[in-house]
C-alpha atoms as a PDB file:
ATOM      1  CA  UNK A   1     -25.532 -24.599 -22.479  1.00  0.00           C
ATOM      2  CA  UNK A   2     -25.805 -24.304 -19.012  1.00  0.00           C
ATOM      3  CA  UNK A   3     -23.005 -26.191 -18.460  1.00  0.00           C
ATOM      4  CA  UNK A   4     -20.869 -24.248 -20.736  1.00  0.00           C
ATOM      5  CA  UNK A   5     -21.718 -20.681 -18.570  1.00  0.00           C
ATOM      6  CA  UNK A   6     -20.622 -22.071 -15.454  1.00  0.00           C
ATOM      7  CA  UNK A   7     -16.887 -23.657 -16.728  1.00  0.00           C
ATOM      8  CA  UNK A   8     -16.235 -20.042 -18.111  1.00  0.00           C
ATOM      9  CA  UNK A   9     -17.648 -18.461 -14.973  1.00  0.00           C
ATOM     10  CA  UNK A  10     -15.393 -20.938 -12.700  1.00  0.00           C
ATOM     11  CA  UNK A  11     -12.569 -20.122 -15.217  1.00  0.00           C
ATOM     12  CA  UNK A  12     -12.871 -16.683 -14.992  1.00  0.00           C
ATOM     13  CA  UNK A  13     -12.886 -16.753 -11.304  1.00  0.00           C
ATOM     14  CA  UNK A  14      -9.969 -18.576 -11.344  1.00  0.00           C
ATOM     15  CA  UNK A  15      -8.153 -16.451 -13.430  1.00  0.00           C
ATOM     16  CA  UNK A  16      -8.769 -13.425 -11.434  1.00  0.00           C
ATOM     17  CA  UNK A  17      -7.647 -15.288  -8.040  1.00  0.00           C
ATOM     18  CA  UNK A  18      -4.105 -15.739  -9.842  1.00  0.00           C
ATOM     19  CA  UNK A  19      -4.009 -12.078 -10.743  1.00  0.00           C
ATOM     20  CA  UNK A  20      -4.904 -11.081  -7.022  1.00  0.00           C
ATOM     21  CA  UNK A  21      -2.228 -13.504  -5.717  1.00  0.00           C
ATOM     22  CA  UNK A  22      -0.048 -12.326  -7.990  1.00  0.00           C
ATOM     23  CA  UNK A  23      -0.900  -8.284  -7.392  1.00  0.00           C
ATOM     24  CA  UNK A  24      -0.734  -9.139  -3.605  1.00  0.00           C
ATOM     25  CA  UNK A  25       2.869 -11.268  -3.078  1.00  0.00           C
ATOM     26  CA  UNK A  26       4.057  -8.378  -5.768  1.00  0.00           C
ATOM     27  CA  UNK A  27       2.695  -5.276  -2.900  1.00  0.00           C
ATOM     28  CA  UNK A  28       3.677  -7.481   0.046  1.00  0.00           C
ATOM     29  CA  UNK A  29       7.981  -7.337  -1.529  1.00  0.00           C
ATOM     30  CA  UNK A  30       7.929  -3.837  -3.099  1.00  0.00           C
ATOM     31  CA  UNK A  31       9.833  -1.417  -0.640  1.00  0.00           C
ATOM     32  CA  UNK A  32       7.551   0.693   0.859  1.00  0.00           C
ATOM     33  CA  UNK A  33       6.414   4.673  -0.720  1.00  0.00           C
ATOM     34  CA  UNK A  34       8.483   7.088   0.107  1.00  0.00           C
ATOM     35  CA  UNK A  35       6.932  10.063   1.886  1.00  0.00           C
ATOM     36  CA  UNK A  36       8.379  13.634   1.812  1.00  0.00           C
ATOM     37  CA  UNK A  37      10.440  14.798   4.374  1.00  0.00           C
ATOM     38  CA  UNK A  38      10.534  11.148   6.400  1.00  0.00           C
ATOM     39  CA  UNK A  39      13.834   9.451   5.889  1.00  0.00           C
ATOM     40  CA  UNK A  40      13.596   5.914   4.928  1.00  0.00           C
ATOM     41  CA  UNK A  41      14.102   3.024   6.759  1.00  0.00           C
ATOM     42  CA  UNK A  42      17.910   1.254   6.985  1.00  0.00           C
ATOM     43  CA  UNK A  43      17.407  -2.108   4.645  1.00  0.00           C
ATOM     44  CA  UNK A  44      18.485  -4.008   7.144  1.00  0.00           C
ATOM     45  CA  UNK A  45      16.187  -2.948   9.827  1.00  0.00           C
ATOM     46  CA  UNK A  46      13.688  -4.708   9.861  1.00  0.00           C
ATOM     47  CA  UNK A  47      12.221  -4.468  13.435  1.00  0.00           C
ATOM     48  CA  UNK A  48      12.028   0.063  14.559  1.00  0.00           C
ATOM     49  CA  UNK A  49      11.626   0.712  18.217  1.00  0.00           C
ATOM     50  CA  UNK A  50       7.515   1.636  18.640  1.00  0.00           C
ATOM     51  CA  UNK A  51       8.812   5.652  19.429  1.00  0.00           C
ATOM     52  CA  UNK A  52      10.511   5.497  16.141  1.00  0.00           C
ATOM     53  CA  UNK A  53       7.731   3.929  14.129  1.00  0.00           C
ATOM     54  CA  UNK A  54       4.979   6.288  15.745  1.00  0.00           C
ATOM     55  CA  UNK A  55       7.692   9.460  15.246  1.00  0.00           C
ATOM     56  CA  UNK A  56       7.525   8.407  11.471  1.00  0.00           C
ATOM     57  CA  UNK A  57       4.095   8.215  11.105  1.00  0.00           C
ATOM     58  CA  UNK A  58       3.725  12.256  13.248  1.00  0.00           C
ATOM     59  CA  UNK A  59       6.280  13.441  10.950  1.00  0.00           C
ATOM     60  CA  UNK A  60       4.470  11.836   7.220  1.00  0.00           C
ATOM     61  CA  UNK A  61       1.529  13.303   8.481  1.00  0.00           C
ATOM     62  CA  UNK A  62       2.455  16.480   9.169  1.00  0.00           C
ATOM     63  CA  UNK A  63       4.173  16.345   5.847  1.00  0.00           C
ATOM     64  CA  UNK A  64       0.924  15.831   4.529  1.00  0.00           C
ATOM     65  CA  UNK A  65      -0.878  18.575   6.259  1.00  0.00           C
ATOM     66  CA  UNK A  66       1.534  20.982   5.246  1.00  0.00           C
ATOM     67  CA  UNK A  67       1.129  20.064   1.467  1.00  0.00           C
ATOM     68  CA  UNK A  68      -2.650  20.206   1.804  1.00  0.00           C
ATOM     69  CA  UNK A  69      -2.709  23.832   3.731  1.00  0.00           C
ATOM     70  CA  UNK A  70      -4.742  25.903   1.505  1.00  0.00           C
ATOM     71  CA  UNK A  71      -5.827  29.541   2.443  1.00  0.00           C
ATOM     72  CA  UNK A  72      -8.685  30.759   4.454  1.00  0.00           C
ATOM     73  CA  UNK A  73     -11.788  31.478   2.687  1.00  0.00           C
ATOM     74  CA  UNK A  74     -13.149  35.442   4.350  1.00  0.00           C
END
């Protein structure tokens, strides 16, 4: 009985592993989110200058301030 609880155990384990492999090479090829108000990367750019990259990543989050500005409680 024993015996029996630890095949379905392994096999469940190993069934989840394929899903996560699967869930991760899937994330790894999408194209990445778009964010408001940043335009996306050229396709075939593949390597951005580190001023670009950090410019990006100032302008998504101050796209993301702005969208979470709510008023002043007095």
């Amino acid at each position: 009985m024993r015996g029996l609880g630890l095949i379905g155990l392994v096999l469940v384990l190993v069934i989840v592993g394929l899903v996560a492999k699967k869930q991760m090479t899937s994330m790894a090829s999408s194209a990445q989110p778009a964010v408001p108000g940043v335009a996306a990367p050229a396709a075939g750019d593949a390597r951005m200058n580190p001023q670009q990259v950090q410019q990006q990543v100032k302008e998504a989050l101050d796209a993301a301030v702005k969208t979470r500005q709510m008023p002043d409680d007095n």
